[in-house]
PDB file of N, CA and C in Angstrom:
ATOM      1  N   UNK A   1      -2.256-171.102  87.973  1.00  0.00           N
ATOM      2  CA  UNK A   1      -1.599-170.406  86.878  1.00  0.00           C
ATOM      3  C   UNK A   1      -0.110-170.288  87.196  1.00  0.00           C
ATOM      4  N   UNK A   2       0.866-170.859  86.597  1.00  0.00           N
ATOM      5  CA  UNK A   2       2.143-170.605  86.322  1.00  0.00           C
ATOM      6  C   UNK A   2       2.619-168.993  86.608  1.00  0.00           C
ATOM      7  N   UNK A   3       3.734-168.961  86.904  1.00  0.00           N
ATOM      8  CA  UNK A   3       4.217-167.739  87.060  1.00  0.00           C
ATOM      9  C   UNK A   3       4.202-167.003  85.272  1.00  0.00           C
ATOM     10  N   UNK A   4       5.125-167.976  84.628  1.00  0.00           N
ATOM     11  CA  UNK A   4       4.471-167.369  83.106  1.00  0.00           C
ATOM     12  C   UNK A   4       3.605-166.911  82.419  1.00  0.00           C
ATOM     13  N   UNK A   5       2.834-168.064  82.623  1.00  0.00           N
ATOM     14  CA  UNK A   5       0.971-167.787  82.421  1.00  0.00           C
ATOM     15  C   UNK A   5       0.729-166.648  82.933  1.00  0.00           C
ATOM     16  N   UNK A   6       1.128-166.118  84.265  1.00  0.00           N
ATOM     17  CA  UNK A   6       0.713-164.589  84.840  1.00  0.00           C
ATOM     18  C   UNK A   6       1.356-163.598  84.083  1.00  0.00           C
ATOM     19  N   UNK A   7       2.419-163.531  84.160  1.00  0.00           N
ATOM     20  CA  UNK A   7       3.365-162.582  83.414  1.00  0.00           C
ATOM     21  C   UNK A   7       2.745-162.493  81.923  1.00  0.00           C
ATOM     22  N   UNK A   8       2.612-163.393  81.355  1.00  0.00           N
ATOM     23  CA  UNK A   8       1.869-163.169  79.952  1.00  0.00           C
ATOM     24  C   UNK A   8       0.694-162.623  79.898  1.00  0.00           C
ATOM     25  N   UNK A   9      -0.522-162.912  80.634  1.00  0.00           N
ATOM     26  CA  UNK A   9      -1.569-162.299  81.116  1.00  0.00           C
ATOM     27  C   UNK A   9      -1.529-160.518  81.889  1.00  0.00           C
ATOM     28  N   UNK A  10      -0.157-160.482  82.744  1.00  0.00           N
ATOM     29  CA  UNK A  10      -0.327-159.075  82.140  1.00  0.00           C
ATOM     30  C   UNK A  10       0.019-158.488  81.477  1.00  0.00           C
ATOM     31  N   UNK A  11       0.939-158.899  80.879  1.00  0.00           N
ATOM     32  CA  UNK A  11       1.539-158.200  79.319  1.00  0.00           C
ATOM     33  C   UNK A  11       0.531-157.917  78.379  1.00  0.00           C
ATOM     34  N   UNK A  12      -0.713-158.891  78.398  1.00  0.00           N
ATOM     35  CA  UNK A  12      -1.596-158.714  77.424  1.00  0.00           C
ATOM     36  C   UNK A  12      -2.605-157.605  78.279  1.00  0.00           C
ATOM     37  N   UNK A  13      -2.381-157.447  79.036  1.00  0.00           N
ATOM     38  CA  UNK A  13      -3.006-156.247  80.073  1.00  0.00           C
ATOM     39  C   UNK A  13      -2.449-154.961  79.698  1.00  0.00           C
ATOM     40  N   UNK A  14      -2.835-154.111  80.766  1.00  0.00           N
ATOM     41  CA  UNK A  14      -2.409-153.063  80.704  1.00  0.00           C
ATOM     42  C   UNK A  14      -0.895-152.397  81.437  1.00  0.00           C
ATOM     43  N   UNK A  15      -0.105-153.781  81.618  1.00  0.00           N
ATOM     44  CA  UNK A  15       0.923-153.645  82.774  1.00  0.00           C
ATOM     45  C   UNK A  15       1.723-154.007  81.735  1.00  0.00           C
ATOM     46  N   UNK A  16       3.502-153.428  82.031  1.00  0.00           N
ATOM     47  CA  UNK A  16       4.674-153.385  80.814  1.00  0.00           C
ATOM     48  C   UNK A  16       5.496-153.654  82.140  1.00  0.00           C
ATOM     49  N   UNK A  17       6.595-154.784  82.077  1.00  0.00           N
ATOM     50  CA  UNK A  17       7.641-154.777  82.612  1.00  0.00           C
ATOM     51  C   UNK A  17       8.205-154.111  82.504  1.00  0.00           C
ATOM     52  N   UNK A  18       9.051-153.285  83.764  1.00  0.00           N
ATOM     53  CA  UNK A  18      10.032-152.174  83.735  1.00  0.00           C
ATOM     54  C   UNK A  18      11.662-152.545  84.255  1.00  0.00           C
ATOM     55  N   UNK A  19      11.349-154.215  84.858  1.00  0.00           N
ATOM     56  CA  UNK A  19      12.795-153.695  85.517  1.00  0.00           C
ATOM     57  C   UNK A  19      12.470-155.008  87.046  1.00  0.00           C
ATOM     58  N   UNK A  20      13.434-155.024  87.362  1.00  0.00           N
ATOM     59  CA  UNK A  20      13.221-155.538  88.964  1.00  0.00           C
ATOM     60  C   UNK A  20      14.628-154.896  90.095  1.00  0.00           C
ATOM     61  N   UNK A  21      13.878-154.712  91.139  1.00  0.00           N
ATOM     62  CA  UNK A  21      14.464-153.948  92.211  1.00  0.00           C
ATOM     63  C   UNK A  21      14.338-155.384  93.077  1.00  0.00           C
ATOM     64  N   UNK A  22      15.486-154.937  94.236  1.00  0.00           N
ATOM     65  CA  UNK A  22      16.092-155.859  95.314  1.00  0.00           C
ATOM     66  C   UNK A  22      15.348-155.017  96.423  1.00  0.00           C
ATOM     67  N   UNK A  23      15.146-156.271  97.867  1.00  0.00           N
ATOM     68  CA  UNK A  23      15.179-155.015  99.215  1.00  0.00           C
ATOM     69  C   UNK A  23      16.250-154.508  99.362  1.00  0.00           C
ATOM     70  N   UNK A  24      16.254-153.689 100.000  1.00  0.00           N
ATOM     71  CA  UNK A  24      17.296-153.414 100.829  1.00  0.00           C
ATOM     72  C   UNK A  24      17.376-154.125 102.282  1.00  0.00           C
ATOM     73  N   UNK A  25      18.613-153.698 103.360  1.00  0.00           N
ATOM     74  CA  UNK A  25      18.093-154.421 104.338  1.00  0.00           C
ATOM     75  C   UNK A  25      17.282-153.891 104.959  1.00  0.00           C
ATOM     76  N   UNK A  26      16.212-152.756 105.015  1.00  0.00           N
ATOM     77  CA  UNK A  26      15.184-152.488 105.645  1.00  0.00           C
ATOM     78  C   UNK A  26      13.374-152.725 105.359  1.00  0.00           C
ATOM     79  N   UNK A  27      13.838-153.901 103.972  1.00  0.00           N
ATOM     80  CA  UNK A  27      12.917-154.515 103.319  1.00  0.00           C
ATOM     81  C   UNK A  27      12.399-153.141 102.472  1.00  0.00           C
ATOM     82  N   UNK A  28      13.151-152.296 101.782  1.00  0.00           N
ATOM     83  CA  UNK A  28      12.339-151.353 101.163  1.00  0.00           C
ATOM     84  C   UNK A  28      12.956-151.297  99.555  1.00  0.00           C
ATOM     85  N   UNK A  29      11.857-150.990  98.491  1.00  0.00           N
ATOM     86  CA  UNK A  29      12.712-151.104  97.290  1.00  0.00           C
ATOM     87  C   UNK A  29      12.321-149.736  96.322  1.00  0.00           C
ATOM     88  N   UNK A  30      13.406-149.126  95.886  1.00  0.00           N
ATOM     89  CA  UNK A  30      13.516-147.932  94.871  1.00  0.00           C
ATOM     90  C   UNK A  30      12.633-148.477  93.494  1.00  0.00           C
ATOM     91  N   UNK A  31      12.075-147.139  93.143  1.00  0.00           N
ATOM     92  CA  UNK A  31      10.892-147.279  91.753  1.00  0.00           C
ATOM     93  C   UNK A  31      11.585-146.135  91.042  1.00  0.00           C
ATOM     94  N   UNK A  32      12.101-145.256  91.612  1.00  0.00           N
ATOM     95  CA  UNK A  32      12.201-143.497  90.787  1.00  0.00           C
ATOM     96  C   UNK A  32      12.967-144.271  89.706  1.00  0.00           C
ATOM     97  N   UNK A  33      14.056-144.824  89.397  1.00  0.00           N
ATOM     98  CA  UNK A  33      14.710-145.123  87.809  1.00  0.00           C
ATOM     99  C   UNK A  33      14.035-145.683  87.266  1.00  0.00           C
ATOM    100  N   UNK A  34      13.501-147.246  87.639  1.00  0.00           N
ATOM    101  CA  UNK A  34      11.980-147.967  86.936  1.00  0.00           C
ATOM    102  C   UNK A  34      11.091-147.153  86.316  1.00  0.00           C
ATOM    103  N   UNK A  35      10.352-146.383  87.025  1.00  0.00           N
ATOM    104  CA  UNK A  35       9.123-145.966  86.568  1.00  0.00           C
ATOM    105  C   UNK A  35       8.949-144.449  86.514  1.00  0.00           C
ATOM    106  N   UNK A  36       9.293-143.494  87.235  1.00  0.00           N
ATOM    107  CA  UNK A  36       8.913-142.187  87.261  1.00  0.00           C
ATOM    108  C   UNK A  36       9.434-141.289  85.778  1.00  0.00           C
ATOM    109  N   UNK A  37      10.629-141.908  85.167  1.00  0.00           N
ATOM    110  CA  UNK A  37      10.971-141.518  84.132  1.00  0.00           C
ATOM    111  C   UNK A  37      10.583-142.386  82.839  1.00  0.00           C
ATOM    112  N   UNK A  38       9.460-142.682  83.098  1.00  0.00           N
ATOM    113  CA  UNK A  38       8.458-143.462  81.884  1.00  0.00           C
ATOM    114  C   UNK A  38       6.960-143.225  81.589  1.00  0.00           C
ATOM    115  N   UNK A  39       6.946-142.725  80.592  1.00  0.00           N
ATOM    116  CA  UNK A  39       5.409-142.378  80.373  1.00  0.00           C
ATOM    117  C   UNK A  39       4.394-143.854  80.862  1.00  0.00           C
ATOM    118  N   UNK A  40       3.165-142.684  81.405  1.00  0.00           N
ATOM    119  CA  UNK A  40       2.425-142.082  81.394  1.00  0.00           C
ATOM    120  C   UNK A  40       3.189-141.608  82.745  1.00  0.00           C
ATOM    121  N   UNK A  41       4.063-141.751  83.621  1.00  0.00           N
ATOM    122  CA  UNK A  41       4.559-141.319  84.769  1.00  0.00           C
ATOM    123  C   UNK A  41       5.371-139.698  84.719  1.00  0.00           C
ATOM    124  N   UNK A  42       6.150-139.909  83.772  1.00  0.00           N
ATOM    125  CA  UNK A  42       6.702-138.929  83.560  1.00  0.00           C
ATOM    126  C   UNK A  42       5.829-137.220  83.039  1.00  0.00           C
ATOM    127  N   UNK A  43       5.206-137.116  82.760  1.00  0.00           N
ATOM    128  CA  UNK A  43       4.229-136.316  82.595  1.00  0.00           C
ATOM    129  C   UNK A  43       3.126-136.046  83.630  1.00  0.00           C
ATOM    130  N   UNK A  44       3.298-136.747  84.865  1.00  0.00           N
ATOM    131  CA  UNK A  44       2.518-136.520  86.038  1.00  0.00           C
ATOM    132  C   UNK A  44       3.086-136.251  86.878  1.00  0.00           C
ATOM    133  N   UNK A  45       2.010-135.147  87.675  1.00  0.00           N
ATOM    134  CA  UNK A  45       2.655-134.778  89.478  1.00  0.00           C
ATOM    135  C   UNK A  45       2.303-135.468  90.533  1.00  0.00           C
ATOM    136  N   UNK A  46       3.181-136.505  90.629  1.00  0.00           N
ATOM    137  CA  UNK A  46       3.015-137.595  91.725  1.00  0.00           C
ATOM    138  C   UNK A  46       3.677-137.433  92.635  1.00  0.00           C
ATOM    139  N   UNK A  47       3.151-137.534  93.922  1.00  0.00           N
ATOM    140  CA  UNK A  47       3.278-137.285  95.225  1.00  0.00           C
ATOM    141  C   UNK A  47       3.159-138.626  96.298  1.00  0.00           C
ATOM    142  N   UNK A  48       2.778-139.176  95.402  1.00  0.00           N
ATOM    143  CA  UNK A  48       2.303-140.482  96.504  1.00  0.00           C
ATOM    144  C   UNK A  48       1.517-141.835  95.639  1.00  0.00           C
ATOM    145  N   UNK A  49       1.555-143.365  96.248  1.00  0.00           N
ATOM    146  CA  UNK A  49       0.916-143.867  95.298  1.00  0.00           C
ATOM    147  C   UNK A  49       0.006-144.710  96.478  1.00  0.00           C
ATOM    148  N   UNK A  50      -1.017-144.987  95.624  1.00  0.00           N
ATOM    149  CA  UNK A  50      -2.283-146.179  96.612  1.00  0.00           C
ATOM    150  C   UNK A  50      -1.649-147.593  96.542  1.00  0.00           C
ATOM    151  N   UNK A  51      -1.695-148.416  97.253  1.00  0.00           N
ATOM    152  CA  UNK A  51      -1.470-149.777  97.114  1.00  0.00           C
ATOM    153  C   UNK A  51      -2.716-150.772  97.369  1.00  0.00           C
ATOM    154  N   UNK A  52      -2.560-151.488  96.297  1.00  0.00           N
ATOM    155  CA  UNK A  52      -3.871-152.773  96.550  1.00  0.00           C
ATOM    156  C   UNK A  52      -2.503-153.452  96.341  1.00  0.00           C
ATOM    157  N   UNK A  53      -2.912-154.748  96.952  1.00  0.00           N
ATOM    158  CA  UNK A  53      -2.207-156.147  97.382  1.00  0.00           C
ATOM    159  C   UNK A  53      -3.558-157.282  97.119  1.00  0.00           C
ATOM    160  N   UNK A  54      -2.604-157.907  95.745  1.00  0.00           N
ATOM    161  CA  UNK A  54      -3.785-159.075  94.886  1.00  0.00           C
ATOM    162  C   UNK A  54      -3.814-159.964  96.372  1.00  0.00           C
ATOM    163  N   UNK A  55      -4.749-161.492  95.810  1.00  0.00           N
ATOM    164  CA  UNK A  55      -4.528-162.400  96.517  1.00  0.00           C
ATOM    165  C   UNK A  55      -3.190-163.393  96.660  1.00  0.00           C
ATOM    166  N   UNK A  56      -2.363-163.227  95.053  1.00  0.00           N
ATOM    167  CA  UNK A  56      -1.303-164.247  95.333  1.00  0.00           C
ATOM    168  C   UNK A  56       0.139-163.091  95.417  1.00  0.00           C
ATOM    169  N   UNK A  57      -0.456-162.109  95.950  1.00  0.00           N
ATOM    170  CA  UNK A  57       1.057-161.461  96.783  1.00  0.00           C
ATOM    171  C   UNK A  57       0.950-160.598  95.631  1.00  0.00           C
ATOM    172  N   UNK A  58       0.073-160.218  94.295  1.00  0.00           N
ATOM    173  CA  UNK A  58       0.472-159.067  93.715  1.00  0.00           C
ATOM    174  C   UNK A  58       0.459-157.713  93.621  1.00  0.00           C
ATOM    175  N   UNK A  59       1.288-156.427  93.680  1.00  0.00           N
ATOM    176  CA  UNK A  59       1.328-155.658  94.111  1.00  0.00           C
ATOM    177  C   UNK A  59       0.777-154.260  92.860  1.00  0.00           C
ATOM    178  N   UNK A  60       0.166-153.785  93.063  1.00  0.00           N
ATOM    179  CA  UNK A  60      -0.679-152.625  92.041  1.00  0.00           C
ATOM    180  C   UNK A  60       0.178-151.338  92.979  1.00  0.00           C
ATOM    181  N   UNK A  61       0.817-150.254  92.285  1.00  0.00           N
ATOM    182  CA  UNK A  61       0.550-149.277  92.605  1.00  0.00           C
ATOM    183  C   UNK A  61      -0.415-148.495  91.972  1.00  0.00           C
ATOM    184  N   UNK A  62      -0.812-147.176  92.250  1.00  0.00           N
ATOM    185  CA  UNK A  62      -1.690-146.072  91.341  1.00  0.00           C
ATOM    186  C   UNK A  62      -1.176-145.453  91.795  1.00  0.00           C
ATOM    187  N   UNK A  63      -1.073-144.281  91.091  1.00  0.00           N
ATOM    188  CA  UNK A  63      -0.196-143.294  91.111  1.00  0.00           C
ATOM    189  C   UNK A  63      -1.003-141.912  91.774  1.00  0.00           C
ATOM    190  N   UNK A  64      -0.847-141.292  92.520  1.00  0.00           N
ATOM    191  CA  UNK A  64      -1.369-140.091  92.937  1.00  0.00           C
ATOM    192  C   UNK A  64      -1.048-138.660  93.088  1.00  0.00           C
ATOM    193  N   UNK A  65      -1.854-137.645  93.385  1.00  0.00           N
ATOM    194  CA  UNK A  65      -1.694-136.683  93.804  1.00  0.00           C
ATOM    195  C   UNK A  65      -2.011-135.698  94.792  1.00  0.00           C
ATOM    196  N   UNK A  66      -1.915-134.998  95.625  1.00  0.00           N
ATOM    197  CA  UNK A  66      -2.423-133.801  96.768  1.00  0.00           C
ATOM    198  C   UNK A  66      -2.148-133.116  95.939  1.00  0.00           C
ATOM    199  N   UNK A  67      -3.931-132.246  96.194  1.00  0.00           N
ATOM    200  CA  UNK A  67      -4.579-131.036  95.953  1.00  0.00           C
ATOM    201  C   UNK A  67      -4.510-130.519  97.325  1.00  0.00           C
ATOM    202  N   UNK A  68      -4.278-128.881  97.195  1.00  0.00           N
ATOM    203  CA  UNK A  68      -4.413-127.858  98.647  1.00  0.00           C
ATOM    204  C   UNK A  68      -5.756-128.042  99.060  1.00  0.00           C
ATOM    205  N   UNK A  69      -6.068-128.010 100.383  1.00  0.00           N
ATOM    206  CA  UNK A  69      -7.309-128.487 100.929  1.00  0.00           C
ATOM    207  C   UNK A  69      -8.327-127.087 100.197  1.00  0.00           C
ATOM    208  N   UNK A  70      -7.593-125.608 100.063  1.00  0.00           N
ATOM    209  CA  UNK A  70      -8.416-124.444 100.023  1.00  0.00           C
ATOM    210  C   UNK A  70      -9.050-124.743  98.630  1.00  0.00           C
ATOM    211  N   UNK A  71      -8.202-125.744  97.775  1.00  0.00           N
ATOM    212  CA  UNK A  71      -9.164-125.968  96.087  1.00  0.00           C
ATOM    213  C   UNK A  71     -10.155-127.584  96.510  1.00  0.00           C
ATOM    214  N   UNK A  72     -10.268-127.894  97.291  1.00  0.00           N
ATOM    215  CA  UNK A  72     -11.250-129.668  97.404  1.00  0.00           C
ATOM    216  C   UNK A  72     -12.184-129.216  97.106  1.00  0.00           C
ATOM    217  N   UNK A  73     -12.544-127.823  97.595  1.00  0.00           N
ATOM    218  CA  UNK A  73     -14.549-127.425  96.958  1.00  0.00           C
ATOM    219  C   UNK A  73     -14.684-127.828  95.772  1.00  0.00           C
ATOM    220  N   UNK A  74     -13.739-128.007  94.728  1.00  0.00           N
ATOM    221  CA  UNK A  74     -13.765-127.826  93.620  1.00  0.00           C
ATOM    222  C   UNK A  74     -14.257-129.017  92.923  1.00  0.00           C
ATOM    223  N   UNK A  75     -13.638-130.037  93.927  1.00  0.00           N
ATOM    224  CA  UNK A  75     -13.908-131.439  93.341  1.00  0.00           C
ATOM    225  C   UNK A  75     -14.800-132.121  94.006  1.00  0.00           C
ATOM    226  N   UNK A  76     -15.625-131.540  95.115  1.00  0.00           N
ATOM    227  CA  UNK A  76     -16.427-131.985  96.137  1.00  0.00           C
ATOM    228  C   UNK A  76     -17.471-131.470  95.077  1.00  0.00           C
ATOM    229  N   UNK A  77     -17.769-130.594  94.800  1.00  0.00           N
ATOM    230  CA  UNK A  77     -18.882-129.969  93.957  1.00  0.00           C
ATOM    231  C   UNK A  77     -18.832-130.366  92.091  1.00  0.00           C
ATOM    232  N   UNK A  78     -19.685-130.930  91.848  1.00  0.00           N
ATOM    233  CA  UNK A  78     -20.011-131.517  91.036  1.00  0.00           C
ATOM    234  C   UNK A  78     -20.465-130.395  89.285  1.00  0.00           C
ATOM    235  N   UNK A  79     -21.100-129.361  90.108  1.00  0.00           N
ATOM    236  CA  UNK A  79     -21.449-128.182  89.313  1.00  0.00           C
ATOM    237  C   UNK A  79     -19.761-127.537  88.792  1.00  0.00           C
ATOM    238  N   UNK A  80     -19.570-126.965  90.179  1.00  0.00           N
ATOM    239  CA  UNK A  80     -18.219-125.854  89.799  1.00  0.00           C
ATOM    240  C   UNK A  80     -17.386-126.944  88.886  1.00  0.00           C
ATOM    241  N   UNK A  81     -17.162-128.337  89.132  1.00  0.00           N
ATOM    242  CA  UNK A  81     -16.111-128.933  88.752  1.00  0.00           C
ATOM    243  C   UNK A  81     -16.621-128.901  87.239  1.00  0.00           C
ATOM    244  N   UNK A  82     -17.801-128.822  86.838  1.00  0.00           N
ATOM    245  CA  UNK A  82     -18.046-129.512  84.768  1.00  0.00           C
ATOM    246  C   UNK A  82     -18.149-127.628  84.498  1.00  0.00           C
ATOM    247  N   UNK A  83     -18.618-126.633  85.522  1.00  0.00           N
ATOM    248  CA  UNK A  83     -18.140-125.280  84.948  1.00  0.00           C
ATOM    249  C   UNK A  83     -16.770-125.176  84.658  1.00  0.00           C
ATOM    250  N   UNK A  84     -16.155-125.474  85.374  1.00  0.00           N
ATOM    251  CA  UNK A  84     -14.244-125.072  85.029  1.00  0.00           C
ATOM    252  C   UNK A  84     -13.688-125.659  84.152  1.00  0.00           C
ATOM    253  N   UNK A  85     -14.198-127.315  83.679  1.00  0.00           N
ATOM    254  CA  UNK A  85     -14.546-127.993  82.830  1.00  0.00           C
ATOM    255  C   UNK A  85     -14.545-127.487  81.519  1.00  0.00           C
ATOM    256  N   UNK A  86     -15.226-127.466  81.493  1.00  0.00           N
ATOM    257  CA  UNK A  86     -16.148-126.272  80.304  1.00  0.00           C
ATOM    258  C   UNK A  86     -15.857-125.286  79.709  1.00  0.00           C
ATOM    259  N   UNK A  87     -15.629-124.430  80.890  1.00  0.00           N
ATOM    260  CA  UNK A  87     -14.406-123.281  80.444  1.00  0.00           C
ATOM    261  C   UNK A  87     -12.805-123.812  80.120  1.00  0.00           C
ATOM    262  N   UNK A  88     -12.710-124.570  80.367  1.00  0.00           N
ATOM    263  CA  UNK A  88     -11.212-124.783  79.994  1.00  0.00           C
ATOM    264  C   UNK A  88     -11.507-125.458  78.672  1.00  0.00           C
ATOM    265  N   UNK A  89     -12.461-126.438  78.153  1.00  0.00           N
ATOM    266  CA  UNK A  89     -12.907-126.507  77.019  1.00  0.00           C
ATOM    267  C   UNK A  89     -13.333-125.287  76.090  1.00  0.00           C
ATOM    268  N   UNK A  90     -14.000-124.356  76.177  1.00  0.00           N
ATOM    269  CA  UNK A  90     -13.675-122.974  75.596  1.00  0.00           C
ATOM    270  C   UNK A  90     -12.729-123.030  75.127  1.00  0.00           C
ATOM    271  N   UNK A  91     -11.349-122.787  76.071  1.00  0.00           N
ATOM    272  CA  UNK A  91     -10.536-122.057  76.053  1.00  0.00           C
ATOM    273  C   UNK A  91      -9.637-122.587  74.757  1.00  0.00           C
ATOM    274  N   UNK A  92     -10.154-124.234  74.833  1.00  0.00           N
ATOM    275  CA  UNK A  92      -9.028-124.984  74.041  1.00  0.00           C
ATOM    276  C   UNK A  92      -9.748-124.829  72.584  1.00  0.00           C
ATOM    277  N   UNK A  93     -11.141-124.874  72.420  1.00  0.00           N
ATOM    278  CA  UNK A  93     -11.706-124.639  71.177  1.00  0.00           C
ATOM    279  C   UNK A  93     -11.231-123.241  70.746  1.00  0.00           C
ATOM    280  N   UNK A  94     -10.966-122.103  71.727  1.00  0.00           N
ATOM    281  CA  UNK A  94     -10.856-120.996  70.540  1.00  0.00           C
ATOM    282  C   UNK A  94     -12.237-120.037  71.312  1.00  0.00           C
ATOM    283  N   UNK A  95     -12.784-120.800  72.088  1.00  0.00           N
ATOM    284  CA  UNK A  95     -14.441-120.347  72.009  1.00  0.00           C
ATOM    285  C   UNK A  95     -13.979-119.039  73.424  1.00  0.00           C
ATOM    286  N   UNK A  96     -13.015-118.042  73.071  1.00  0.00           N
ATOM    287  CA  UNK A  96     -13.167-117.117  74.256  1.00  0.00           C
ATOM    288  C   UNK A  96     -13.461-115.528  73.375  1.00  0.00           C
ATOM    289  N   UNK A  97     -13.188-114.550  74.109  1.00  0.00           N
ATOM    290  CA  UNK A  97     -13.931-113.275  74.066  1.00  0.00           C
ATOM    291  C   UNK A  97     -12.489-112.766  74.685  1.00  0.00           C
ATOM    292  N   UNK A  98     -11.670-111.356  74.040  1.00  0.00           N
ATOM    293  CA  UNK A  98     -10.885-110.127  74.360  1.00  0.00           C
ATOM    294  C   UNK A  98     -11.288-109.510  74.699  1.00  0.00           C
ATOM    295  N   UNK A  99     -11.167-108.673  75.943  1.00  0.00           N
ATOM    296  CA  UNK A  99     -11.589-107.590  77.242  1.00  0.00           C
ATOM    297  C   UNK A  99     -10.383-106.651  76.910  1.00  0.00           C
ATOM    298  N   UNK A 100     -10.763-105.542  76.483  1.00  0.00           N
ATOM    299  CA  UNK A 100      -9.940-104.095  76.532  1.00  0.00           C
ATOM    300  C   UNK A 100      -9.755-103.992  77.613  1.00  0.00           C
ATOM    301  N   UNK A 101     -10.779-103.648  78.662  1.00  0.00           N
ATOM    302  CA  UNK A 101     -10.411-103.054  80.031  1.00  0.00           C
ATOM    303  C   UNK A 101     -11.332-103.823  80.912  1.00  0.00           C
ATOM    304  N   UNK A 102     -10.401-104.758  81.710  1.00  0.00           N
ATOM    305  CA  UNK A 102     -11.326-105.331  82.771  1.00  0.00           C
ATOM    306  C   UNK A 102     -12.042-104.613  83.681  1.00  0.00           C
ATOM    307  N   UNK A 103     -12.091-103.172  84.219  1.00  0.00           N
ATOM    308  CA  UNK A 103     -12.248-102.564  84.893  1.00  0.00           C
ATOM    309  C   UNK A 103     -14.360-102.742  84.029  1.00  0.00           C
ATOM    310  N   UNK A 104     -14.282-102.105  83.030  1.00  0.00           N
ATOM    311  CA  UNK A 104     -15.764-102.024  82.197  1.00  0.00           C
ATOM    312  C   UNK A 104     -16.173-103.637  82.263  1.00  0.00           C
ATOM    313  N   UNK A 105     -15.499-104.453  81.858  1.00  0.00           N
ATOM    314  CA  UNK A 105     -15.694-105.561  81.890  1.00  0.00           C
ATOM    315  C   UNK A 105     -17.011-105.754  83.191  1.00  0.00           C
ATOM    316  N   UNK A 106     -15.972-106.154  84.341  1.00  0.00           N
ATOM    317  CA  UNK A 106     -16.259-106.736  85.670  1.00  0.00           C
ATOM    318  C   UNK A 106     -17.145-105.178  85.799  1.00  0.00           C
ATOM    319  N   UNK A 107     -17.846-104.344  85.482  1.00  0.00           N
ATOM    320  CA  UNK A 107     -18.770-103.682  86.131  1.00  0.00           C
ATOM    321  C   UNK A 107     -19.861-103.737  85.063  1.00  0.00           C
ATOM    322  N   UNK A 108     -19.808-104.565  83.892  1.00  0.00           N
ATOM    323  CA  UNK A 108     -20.957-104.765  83.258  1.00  0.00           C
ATOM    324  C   UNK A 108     -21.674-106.382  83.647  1.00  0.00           C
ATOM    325  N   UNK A 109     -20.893-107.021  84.257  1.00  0.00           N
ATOM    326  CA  UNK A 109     -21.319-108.169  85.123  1.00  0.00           C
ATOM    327  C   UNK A 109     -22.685-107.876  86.018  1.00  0.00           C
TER     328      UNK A 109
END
């Protein structure tokens, strides 16, 4: 496949040219103007990205994030994670309940 042929193939993908960056001389190249100020990027808290490396040298980032180790239960557990889920679905339907006094509240629990 032609270098074109590729480039067209991902265009018809899910990949959008942004730009091309140079090394530097420490073989390293800047993304923050390219990409971090472009949706779907810009609306995320990215901290870090994964790298896969195709077979003919092509380079994928994914974009990531760190969670505090004290919230991982959250996503380790399968239950708590579709409860919080759920409730945050509530929350967005409308589907919640007004508490006068949490104090009566949390002792009718």
């Amino acid at each position: 496949m032609k270098t074109d042929d590729k480039e067209r193939w991902l265009s018809k993908k899910e990949f959008t040219p942004v730009g091309i960056s140079s090394l530097d001389s420490k073989h390293r190249i800047t993304l923050k103007d390219k990409i971090m100020n472009r949706p779907p990027l810009n609306h995320m808290e990215v901290n870090a990205f994964k790298i896969f490396l195709g077979d003919e040298g092509d380079i994928l980032l994914r974009p990531m994030a760190s969670i505090p180790s004290k919230e991982l239960w959250v996503h380790q557990n399968p239950d708590a994670l579709e409860s919080i889920q759920r409730g945050m679905r509530d929350i967005k339907e409308g589907r919640v309940t007004k508490v006068k006094s949490l104090d009566k509240f949390f002792k009718g629990l």
